[in-house]
N, C-alpha and C. Protein backbone atom coordinates (compact mmCIF):
# COMPACT_ATOMS: atom_id res chain seq x y z
N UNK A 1 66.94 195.14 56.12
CA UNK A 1 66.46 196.08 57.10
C UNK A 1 66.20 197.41 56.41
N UNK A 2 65.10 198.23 56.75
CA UNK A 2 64.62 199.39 56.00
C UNK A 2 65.71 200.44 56.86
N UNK A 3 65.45 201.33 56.12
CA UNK A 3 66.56 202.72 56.08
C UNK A 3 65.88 203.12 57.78
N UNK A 4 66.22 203.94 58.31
CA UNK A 4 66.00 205.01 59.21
C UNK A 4 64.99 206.03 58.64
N UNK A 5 63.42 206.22 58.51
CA UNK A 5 63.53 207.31 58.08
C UNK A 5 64.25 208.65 58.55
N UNK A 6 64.52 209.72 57.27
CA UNK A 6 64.78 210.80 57.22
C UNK A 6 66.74 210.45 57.16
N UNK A 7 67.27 209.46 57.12
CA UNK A 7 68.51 209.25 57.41
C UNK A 7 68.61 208.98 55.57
N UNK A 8 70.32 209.41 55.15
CA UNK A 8 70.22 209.15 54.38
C UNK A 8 71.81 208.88 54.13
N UNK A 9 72.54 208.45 53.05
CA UNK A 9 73.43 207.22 53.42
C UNK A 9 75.21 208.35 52.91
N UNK A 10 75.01 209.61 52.21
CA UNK A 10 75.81 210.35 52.54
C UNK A 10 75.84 211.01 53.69
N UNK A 11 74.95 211.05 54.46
CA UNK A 11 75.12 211.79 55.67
C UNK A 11 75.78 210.86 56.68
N UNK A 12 74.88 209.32 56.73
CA UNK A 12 75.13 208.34 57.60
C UNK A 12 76.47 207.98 57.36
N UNK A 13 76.77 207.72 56.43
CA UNK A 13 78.46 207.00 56.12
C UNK A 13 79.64 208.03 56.85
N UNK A 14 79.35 209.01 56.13
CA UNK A 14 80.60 210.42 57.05
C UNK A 14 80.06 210.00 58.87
N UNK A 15 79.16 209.97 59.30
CA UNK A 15 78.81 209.70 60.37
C UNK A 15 79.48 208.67 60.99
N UNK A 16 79.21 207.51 60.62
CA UNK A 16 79.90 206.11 61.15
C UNK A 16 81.32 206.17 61.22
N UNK A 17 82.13 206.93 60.39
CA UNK A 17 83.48 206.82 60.23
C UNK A 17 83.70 207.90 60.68
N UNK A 18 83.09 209.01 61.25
CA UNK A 18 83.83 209.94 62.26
C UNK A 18 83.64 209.41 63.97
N UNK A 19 82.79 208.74 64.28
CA UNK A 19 82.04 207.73 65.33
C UNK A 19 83.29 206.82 65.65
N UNK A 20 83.84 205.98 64.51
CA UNK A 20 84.73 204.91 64.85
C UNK A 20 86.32 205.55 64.97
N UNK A 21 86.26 206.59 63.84
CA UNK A 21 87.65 207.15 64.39
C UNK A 21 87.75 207.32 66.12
N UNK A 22 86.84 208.35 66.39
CA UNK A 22 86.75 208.71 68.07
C UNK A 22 86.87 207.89 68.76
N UNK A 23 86.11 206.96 68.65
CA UNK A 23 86.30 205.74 69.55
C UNK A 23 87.38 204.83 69.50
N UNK A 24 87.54 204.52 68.36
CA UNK A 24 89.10 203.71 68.28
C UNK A 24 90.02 204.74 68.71
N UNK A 25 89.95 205.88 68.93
CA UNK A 25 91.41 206.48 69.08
C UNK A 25 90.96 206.64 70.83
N UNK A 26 89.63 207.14 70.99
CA UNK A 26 89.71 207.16 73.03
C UNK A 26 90.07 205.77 73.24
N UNK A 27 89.06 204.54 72.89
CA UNK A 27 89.57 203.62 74.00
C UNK A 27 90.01 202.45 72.91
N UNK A 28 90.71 202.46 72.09
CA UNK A 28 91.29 201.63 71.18
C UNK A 28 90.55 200.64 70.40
N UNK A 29 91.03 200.18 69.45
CA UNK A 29 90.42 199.40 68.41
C UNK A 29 89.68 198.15 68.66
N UNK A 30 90.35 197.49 69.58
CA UNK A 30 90.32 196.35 70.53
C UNK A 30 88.88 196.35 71.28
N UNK A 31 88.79 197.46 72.00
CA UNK A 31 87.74 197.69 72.87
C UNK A 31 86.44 198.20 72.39
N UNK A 32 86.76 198.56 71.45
CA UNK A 32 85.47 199.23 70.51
C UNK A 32 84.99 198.15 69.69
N UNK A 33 83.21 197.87 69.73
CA UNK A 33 82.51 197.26 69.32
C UNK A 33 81.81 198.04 68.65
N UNK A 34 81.08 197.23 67.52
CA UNK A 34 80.32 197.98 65.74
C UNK A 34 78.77 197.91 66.51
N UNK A 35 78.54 197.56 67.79
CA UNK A 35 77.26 198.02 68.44
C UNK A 35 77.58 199.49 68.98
N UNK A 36 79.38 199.81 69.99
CA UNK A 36 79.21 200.89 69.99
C UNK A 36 79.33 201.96 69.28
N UNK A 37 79.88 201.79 68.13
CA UNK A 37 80.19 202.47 66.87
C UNK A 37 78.62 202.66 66.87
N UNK A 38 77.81 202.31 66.11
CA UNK A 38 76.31 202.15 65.84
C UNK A 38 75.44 202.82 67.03
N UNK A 39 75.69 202.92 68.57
CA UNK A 39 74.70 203.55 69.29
C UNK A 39 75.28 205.17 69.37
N UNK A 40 76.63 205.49 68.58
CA UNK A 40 77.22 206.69 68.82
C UNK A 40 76.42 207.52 67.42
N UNK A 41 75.96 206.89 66.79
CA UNK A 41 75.90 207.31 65.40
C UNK A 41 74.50 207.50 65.84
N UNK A 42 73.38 206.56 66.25
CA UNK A 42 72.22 206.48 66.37
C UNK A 42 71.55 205.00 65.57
N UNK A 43 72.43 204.61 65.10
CA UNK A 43 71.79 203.44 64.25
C UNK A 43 71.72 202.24 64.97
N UNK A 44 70.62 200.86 64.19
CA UNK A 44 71.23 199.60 65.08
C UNK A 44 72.63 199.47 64.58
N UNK A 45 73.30 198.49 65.04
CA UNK A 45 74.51 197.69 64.39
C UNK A 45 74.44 197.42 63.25
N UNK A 46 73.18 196.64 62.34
CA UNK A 46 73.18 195.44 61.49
C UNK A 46 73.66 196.87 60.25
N UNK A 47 73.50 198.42 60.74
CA UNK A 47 73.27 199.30 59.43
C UNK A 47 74.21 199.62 59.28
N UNK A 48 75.32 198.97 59.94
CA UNK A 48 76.80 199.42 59.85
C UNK A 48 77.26 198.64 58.59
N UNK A 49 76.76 196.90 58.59
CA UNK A 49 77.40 196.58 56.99
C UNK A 49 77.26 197.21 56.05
N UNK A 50 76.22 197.82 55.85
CA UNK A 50 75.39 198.82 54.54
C UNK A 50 77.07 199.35 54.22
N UNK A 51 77.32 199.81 55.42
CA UNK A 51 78.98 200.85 55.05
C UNK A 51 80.21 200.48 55.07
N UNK A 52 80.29 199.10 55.57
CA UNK A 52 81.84 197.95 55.65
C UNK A 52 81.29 196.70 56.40
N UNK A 53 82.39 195.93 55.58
CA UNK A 53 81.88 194.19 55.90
C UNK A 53 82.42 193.94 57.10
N UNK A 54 83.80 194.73 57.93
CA UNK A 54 83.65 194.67 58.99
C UNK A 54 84.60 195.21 59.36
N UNK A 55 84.62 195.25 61.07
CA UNK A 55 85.93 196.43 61.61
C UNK A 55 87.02 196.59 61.54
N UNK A 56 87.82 195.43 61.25
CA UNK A 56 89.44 195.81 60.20
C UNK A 56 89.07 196.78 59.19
N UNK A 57 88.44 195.97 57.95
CA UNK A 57 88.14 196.91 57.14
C UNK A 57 87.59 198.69 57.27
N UNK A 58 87.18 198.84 58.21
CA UNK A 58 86.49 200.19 58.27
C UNK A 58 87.75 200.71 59.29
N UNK A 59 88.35 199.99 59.93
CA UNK A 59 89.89 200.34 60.58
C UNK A 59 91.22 201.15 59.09
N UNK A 60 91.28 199.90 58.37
CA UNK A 60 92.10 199.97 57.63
C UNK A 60 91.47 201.38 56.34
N UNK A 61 90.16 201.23 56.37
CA UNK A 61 89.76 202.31 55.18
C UNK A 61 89.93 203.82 56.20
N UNK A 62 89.77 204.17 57.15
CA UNK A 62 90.13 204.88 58.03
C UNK A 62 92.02 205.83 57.86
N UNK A 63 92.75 204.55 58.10
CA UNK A 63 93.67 204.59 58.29
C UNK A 63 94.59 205.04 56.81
N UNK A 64 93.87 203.84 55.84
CA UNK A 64 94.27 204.76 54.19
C UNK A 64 93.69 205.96 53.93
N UNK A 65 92.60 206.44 53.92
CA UNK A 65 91.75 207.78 54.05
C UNK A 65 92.95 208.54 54.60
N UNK A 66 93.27 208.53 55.81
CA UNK A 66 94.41 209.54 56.52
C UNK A 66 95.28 209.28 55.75
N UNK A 67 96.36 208.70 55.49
CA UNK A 67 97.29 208.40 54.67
C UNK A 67 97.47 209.34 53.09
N UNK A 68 96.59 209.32 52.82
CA UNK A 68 95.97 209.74 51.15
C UNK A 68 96.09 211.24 51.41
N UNK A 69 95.16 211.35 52.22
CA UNK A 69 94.92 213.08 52.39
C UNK A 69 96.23 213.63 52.60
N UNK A 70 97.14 213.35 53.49
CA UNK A 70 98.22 213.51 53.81
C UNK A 70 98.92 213.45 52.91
N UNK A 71 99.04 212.84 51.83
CA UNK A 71 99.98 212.60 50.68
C UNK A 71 99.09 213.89 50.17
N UNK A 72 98.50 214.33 49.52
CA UNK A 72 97.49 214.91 48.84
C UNK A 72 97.89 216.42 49.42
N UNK A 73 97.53 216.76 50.44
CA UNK A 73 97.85 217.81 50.80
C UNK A 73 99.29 218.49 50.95
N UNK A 74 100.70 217.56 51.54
CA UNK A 74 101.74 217.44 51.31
C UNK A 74 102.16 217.67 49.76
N UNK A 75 101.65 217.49 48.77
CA UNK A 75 101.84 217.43 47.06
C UNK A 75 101.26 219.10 46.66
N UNK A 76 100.30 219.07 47.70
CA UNK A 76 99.45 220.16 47.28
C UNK A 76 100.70 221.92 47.74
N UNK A 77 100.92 221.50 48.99
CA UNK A 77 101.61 222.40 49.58
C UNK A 77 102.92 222.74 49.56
N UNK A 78 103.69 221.33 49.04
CA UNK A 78 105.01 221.11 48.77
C UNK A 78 105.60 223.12 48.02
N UNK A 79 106.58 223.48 48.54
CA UNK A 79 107.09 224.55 47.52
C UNK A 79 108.12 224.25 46.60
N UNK A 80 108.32 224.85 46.08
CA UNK A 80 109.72 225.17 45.24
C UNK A 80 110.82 225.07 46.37
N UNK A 81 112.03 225.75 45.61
CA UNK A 81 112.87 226.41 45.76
C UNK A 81 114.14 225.51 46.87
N UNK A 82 114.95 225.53 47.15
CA UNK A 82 116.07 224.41 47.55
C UNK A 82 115.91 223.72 48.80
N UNK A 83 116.51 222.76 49.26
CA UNK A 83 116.47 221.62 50.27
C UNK A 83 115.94 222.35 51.26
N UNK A 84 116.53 223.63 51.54
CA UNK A 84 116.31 223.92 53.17
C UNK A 84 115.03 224.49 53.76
N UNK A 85 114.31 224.96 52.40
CA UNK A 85 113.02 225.64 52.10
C UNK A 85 112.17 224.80 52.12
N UNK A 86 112.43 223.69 51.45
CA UNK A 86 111.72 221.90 51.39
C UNK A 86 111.43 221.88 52.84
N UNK A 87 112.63 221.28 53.23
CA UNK A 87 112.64 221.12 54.71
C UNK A 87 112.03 221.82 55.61
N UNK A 88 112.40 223.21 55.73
CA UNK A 88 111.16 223.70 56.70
C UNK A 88 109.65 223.76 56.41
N UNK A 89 109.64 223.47 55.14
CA UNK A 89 108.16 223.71 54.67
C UNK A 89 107.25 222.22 55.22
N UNK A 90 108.39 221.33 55.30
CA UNK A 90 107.74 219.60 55.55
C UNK A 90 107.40 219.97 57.13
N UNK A 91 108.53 220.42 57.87
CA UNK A 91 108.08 220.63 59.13
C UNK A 91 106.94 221.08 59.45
N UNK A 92 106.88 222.23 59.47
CA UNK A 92 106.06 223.00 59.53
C UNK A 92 104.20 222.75 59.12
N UNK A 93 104.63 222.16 57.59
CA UNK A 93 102.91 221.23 57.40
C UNK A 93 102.90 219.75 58.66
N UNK A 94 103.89 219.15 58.46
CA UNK A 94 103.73 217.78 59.22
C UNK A 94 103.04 217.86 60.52
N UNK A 95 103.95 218.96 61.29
CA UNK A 95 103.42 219.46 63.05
C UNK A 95 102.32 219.93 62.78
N UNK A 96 101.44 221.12 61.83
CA UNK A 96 99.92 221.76 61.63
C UNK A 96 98.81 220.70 60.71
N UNK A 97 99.63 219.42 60.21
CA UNK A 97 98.23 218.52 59.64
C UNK A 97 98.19 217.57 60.59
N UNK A 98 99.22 217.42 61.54
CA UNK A 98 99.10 216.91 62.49
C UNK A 98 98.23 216.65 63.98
N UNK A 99 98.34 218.16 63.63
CA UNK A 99 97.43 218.41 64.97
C UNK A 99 96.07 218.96 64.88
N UNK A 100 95.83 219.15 63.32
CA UNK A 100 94.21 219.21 62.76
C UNK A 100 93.69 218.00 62.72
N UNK A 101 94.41 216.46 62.38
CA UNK A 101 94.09 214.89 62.45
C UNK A 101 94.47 214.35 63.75
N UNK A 102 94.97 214.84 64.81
CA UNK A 102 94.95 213.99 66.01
C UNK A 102 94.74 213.11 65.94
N UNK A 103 93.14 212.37 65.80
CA UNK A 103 92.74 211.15 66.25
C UNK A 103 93.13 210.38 65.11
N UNK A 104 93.36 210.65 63.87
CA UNK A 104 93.62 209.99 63.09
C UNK A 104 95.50 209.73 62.61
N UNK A 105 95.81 210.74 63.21
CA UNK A 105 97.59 210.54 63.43
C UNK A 105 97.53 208.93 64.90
N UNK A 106 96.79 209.52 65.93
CA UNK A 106 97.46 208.27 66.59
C UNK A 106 96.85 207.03 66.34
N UNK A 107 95.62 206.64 65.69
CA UNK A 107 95.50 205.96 65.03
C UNK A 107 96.15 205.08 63.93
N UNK A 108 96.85 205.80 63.35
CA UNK A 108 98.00 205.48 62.56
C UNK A 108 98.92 204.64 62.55
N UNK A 109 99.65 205.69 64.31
CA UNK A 109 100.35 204.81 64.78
C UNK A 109 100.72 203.54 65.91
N UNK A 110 98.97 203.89 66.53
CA UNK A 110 98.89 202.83 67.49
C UNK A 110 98.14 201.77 67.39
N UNK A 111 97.54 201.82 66.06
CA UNK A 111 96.55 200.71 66.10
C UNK A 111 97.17 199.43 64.39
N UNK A 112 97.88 200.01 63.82
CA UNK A 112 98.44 199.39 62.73
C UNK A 112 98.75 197.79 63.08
N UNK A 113 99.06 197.57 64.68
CA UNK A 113 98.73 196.20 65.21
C UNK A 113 98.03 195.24 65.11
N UNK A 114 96.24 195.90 65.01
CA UNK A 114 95.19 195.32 64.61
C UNK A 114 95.20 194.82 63.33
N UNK A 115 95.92 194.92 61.84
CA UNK A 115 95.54 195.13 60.90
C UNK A 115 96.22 193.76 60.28
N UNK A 116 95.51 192.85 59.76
CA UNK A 116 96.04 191.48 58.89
C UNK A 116 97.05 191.74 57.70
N UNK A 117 98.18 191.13 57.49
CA UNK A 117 99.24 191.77 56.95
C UNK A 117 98.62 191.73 55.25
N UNK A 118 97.87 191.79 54.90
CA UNK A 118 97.20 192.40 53.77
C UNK A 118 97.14 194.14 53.90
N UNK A 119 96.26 194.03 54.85
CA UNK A 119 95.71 195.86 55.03
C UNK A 119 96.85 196.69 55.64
N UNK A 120 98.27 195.56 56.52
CA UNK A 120 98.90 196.03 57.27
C UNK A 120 100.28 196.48 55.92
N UNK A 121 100.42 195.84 54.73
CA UNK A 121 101.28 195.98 54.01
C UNK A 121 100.71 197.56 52.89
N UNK A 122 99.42 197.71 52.88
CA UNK A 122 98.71 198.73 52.32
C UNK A 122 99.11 199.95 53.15
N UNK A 123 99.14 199.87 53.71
CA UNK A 123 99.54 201.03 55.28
C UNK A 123 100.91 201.67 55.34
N UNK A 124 101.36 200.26 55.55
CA UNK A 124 102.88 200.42 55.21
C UNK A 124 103.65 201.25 54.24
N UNK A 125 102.66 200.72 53.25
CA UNK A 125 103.50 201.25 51.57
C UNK A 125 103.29 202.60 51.50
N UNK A 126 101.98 203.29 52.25
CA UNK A 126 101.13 204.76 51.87
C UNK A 126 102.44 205.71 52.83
N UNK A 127 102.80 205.04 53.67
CA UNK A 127 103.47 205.54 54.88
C UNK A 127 104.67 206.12 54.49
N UNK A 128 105.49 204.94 53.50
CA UNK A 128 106.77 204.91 53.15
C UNK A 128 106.91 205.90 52.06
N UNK A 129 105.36 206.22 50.89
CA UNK A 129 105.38 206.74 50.40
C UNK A 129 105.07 207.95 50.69
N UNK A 130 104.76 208.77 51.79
CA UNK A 130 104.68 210.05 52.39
C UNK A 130 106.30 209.77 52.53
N UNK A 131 106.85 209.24 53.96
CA UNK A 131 108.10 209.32 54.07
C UNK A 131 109.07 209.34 53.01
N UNK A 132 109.19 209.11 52.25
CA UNK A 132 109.94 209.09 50.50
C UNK A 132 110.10 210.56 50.12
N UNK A 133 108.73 211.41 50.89
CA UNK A 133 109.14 212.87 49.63
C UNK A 133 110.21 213.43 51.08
N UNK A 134 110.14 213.25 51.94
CA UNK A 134 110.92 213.58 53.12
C UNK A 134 112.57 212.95 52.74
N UNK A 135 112.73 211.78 52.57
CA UNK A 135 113.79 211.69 52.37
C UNK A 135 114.53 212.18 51.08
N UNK A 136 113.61 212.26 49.88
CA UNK A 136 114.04 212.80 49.08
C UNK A 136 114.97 214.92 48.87
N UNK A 137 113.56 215.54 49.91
CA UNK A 137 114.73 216.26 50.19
C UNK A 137 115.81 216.05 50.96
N UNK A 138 116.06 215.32 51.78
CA UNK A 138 117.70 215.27 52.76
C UNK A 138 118.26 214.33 51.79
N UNK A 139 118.12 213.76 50.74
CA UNK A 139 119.09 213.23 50.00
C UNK A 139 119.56 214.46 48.79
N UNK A 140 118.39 215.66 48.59
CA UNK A 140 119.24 217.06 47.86
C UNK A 140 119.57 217.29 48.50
N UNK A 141 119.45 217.59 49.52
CA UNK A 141 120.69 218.50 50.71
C UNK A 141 121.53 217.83 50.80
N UNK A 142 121.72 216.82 51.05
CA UNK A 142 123.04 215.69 51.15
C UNK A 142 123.74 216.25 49.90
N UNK A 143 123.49 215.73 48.89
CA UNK A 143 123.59 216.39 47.54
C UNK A 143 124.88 217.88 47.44
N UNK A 144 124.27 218.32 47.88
CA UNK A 144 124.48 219.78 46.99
C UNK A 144 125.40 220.05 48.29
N UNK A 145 125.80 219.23 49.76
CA UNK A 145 126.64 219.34 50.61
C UNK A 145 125.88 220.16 51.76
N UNK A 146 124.55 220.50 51.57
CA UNK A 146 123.94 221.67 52.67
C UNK A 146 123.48 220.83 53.65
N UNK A 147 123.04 219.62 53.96
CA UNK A 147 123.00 218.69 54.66
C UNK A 147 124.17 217.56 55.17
N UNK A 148 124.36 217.02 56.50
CA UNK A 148 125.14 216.29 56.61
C UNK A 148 124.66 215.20 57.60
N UNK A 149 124.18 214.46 57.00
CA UNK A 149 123.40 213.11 57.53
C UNK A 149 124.30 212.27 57.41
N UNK A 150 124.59 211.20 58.51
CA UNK A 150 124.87 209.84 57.62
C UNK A 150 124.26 208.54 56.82
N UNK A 151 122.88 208.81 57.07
CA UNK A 151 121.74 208.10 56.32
C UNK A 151 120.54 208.41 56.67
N UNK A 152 119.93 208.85 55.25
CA UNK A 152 118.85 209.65 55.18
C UNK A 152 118.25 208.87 55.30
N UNK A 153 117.55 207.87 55.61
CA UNK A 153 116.41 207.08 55.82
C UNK A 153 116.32 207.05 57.27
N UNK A 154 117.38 206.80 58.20
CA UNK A 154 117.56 207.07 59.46
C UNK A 154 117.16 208.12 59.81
N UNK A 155 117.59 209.33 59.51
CA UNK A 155 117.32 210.96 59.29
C UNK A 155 115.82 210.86 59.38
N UNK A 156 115.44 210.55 58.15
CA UNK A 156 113.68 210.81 57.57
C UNK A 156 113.12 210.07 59.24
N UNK A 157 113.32 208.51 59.11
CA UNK A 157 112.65 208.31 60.48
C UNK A 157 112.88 208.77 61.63
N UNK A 158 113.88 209.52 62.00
CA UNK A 158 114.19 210.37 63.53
C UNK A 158 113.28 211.69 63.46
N UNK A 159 113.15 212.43 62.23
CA UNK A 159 112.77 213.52 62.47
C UNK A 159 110.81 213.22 62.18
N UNK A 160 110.72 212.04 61.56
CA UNK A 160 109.19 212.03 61.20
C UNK A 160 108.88 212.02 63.14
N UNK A 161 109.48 211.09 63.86
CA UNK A 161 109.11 210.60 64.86
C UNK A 161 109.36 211.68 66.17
N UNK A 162 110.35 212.61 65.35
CA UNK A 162 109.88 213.66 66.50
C UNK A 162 109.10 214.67 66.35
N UNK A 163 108.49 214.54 64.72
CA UNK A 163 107.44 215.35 64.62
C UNK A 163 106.19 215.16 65.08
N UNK A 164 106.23 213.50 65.04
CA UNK A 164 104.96 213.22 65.80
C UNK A 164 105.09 213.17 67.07
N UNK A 165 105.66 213.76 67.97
CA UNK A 165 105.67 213.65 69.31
C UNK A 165 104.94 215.04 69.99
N UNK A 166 104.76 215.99 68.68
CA UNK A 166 103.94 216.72 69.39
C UNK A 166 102.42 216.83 69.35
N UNK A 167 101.97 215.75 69.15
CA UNK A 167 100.25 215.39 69.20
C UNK A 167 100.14 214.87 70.70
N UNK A 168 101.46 214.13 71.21
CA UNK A 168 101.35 214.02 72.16
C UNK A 168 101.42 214.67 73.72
N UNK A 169 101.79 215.84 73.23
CA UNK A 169 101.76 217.00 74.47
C UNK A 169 101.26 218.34 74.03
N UNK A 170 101.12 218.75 73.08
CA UNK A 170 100.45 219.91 72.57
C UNK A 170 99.41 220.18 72.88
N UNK A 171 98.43 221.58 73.48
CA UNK A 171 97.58 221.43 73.65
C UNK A 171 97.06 223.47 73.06
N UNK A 172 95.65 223.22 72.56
CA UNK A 172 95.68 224.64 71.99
C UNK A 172 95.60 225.07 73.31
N UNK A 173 95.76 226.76 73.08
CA UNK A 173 95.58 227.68 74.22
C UNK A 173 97.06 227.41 75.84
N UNK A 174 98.10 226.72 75.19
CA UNK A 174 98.69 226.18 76.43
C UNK A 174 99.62 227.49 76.02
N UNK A 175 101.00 226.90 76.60
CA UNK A 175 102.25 228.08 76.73
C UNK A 175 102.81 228.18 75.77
N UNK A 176 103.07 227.56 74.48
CA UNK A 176 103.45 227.81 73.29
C UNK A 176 102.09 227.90 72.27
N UNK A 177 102.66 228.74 71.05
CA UNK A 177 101.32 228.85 70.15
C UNK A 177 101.76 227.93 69.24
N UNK A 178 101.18 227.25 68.22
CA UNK A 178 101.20 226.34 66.72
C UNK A 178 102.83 226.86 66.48
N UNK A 179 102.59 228.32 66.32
CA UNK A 179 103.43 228.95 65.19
C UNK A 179 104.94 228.65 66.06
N UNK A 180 104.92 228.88 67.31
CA UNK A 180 106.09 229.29 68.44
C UNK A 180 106.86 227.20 68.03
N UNK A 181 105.71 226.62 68.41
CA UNK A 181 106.19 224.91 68.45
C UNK A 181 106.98 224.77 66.78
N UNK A 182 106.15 225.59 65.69
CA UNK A 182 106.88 225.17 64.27
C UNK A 182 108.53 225.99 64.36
N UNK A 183 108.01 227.34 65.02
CA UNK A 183 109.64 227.32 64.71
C UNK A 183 110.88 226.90 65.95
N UNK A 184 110.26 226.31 67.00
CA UNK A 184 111.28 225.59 67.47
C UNK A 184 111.63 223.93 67.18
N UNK A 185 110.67 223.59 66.44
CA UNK A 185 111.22 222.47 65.71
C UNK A 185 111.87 222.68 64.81
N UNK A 186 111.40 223.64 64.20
CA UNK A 186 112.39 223.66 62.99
C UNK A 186 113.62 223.68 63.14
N UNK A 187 114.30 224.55 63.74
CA UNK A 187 115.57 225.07 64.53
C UNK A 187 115.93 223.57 64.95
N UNK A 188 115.49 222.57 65.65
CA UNK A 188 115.56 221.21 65.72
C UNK A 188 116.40 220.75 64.84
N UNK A 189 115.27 220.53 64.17
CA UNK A 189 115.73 219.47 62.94
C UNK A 189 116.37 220.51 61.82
N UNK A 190 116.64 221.71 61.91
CA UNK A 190 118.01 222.15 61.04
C UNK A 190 118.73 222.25 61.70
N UNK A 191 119.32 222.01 62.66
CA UNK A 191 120.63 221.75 63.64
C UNK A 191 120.77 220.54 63.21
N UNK A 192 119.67 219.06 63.19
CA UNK A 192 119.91 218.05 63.46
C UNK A 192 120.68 217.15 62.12
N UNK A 193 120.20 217.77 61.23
CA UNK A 193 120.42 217.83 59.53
C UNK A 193 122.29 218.86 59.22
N UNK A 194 122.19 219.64 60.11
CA UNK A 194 123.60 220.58 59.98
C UNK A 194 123.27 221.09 58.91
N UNK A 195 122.47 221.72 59.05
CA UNK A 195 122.03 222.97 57.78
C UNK A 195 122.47 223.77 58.37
């Protein structure tokens, strides 16, 4: 099939995969068809293989894409200086990259269902490996006695999961600001840690 004129395949590709994010995250993975992916974009369907062999795959490349960046930026932003500084600093990015990726945070976590335990073990591992630099600080704080967990892996997953709970009620312009929600989590989860 010939191109689109005037379309061209860096523009189109960022296109299709901001198209399928939206849609898989409004009405889920399940319900979304690579015709409607394709009439959101402007293209037929058939120009969607040009960009993935098919919708797991463009699910799962989606879903590692988020994953990556997140590691990436987390590495990027990470500070210095001791556990408790760590710690608020994780908060604080986790709740604000959070709520710049919305559709691609609940994506993450609601559609990982769809995914054949090939793409679903790829997911997994990117996940565990974000979660890893998290536990790694509450295992220095454990450490050095400034933390008092009884298992940091427990820890890491209670507090990842109440960090993500605010994609789910947050809204800009409401009664708390970004900044007001980071530091009452924080206060959270350093109570919850006994820092």
């Amino acid at each position: 099939m010939a191109r689109k004129p005037g379309s061209r395949s860096d523009i189109t590709g960022p296109r299709i995969r901001a198209a399928a994010r939206r849609l898989f995250a409004r009405h889920g993975f399940a319900a979304v068809s690579m015709r409607q992916i394709a009439a959101e974009v402007g293209v037929q369907a058939g120009a969607l293989y040009l960009y993935t062999p098919d919708k797991e795959t463009m699910l799962v490349d989606l879903l590692k894409d988020h994953m990556d960046e997140l590691i990436v930026a987390w590495d990027a932003a990470a500070p210095g200086g001791g556990p408790l500084e760590r710690l608020q600093a994780f908060v604080r990015f986790h709740i604000a990259f959070n709520l710049d990726h919305a559709d691609a945070v609940f994506l993450s976590y609601m559609e990982l269902r769809n995914l054949g335990p090939e793409n679903f073990a790829v997911i997994e591992g990117l996940r565990r490996d974000y979660e890893n630099r998290l536990e790694a600080i509450l295992t220095a704080g454990q450490g050095t006695g400034l933390f008092a967990v009884p298992d940091t892996k427990l820890a890491t997953m209670a507090i990842i999961a109440m960090l993500n709970g605010v994609n789910t009620w947050y809204r800009e312009g409401g009664r708390l600001s970004r900044a007001a929600v980071g530091d009452i989590y924080w206060d959270m989860v350093r109570k919850a840690v006994a820092a």
